[in-house]
N, C-alpha and C. Protein backbone atom coordinates (compact mmCIF):
# COMPACT_ATOMS: atom_id res chain seq x y z
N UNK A 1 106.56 84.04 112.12
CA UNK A 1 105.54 84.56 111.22
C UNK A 1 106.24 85.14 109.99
N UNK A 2 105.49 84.72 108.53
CA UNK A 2 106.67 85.23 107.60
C UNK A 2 105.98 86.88 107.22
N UNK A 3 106.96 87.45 106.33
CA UNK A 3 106.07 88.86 106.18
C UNK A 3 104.71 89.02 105.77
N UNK A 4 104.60 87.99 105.11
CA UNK A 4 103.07 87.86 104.08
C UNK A 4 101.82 87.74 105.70
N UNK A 5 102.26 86.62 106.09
CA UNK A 5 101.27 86.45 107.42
C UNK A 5 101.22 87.95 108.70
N UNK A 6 102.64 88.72 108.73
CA UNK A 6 102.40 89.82 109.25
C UNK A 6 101.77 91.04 108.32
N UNK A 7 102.03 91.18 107.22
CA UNK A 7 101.03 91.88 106.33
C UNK A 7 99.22 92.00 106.44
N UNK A 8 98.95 90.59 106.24
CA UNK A 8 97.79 90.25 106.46
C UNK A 8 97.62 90.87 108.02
N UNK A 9 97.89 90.24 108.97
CA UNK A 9 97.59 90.25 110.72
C UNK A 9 97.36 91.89 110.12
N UNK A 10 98.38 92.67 110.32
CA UNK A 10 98.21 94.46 110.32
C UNK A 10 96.76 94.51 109.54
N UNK A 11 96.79 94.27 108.16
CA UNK A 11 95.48 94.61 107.28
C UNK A 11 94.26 94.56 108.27
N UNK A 12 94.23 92.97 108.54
CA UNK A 12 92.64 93.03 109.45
C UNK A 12 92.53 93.19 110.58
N UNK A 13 93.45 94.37 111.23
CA UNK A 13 93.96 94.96 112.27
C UNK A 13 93.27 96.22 111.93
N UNK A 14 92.97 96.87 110.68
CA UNK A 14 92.61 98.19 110.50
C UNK A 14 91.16 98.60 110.44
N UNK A 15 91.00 99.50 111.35
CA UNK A 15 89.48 100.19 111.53
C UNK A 15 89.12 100.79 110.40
N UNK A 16 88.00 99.87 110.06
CA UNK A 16 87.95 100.62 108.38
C UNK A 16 86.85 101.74 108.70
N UNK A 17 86.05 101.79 109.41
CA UNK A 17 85.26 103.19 110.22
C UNK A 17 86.27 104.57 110.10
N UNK A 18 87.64 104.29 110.18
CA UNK A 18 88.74 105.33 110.57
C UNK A 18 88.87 106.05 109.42
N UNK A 19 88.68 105.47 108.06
CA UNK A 19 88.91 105.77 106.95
C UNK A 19 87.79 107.09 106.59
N UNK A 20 86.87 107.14 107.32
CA UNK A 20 85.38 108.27 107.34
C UNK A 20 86.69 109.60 107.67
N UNK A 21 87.64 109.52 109.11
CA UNK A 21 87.42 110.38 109.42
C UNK A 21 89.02 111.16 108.90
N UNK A 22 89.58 110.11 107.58
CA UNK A 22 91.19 109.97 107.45
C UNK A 22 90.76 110.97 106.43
N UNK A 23 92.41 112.07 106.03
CA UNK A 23 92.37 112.57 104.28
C UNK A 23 93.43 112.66 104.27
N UNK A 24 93.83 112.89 103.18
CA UNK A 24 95.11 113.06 102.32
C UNK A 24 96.10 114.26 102.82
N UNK A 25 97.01 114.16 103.50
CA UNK A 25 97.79 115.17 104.27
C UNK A 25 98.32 116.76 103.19
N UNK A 26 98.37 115.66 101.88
CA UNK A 26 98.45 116.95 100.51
C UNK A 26 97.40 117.00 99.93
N UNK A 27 96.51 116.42 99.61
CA UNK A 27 95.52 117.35 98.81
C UNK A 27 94.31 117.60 99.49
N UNK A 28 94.09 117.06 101.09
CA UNK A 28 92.76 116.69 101.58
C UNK A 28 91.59 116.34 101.06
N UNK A 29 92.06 115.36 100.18
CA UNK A 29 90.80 114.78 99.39
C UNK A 29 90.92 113.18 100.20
N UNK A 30 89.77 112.67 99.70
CA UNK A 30 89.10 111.57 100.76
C UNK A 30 90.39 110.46 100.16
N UNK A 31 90.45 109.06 100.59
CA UNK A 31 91.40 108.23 100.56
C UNK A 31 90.51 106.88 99.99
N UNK A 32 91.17 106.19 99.69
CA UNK A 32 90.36 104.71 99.44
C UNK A 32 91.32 103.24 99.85
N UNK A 33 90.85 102.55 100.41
CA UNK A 33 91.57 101.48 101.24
C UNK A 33 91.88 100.50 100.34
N UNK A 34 93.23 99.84 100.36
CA UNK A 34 93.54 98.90 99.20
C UNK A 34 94.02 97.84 100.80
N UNK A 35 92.84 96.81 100.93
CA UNK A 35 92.89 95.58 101.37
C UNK A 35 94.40 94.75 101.69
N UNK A 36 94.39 94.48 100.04
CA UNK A 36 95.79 93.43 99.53
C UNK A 36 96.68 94.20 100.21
N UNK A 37 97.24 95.32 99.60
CA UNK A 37 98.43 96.08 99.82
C UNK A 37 98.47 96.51 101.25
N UNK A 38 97.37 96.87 101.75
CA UNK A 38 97.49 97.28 103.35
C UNK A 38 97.76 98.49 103.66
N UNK A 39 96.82 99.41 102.31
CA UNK A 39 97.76 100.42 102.57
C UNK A 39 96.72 101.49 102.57
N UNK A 40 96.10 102.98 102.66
CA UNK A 40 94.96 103.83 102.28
C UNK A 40 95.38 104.70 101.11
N UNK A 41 95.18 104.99 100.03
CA UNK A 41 95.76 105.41 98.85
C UNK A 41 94.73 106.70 98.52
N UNK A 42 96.03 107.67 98.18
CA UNK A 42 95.12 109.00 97.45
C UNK A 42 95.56 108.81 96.47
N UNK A 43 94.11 108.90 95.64
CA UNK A 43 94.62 108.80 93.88
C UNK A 43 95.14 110.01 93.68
N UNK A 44 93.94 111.37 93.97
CA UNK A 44 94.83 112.91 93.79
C UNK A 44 96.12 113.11 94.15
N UNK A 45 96.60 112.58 95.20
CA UNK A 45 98.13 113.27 95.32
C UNK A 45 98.99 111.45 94.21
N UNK A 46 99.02 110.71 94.61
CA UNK A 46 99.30 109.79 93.80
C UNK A 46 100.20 108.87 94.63
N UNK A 47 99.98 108.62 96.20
CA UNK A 47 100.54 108.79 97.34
C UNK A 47 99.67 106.99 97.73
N UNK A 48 100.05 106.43 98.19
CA UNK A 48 99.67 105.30 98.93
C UNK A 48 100.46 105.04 100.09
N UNK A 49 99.62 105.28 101.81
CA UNK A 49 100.12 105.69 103.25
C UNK A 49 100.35 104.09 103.52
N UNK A 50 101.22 103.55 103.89
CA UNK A 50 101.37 102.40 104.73
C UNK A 50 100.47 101.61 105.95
N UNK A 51 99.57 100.67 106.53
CA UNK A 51 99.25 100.59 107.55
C UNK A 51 99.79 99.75 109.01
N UNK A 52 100.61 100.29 109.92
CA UNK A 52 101.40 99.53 110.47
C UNK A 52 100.65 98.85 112.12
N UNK A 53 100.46 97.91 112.37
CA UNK A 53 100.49 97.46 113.51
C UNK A 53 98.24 98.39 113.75
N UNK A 54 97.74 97.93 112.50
CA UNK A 54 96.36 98.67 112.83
C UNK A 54 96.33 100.28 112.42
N UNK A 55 97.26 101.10 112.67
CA UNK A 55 97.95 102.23 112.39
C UNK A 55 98.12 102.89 111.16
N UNK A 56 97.73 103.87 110.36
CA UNK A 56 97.77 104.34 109.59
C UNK A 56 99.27 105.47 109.38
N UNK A 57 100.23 105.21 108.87
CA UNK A 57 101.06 106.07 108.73
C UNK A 57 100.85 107.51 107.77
N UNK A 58 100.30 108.54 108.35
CA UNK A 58 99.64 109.92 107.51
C UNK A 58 100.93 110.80 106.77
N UNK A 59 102.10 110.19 106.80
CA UNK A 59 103.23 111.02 106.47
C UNK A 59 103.86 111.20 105.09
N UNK A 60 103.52 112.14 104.76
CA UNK A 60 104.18 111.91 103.30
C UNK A 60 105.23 111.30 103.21
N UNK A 61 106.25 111.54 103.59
CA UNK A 61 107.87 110.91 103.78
C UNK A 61 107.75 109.71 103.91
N UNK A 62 106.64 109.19 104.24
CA UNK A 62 106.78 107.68 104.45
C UNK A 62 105.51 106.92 103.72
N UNK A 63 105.50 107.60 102.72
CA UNK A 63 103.73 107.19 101.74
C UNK A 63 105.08 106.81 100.46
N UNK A 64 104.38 105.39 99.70
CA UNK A 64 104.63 104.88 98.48
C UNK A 64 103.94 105.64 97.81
N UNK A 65 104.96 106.31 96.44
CA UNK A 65 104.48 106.93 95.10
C UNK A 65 103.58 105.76 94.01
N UNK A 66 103.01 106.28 93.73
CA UNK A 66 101.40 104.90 92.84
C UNK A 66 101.63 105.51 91.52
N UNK A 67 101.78 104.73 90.28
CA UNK A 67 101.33 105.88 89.39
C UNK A 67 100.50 105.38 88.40
């Protein structure tokens, strides 16, 4: 499987219901789901969380900077 096809698999792996009950670990403001990228993104902190294996990674240390 190349990365692109495991990218995808994770994406439509993710409970998008989950996203109601997800926030932003720094600013606790609500999140918005970016499909393509696979990833749940706070615009306020400027932070985009990874989604691994269905899994939402909530960690700053491990969130891509967006700007």
């Amino acid at each position: 499987m190349s990365d692109e096809e495991t990218r995808v698999a994770e994406v439509t792996e993710f409970d998008r219901r989950m996203l109601e009950a997800l926030i932003c670990p720094q600013t606790h403001t609500e999140l918005s789901y970016d499909r393509q990228a696979g990833e749940l993104v706070s615009h306020a902190a400027g932070l985009a969380f990874p989604i691994r294996s269905g899994i939402p990674i909530m960690l700053i240390d491990q969130a891509r900077r967006i700007g």
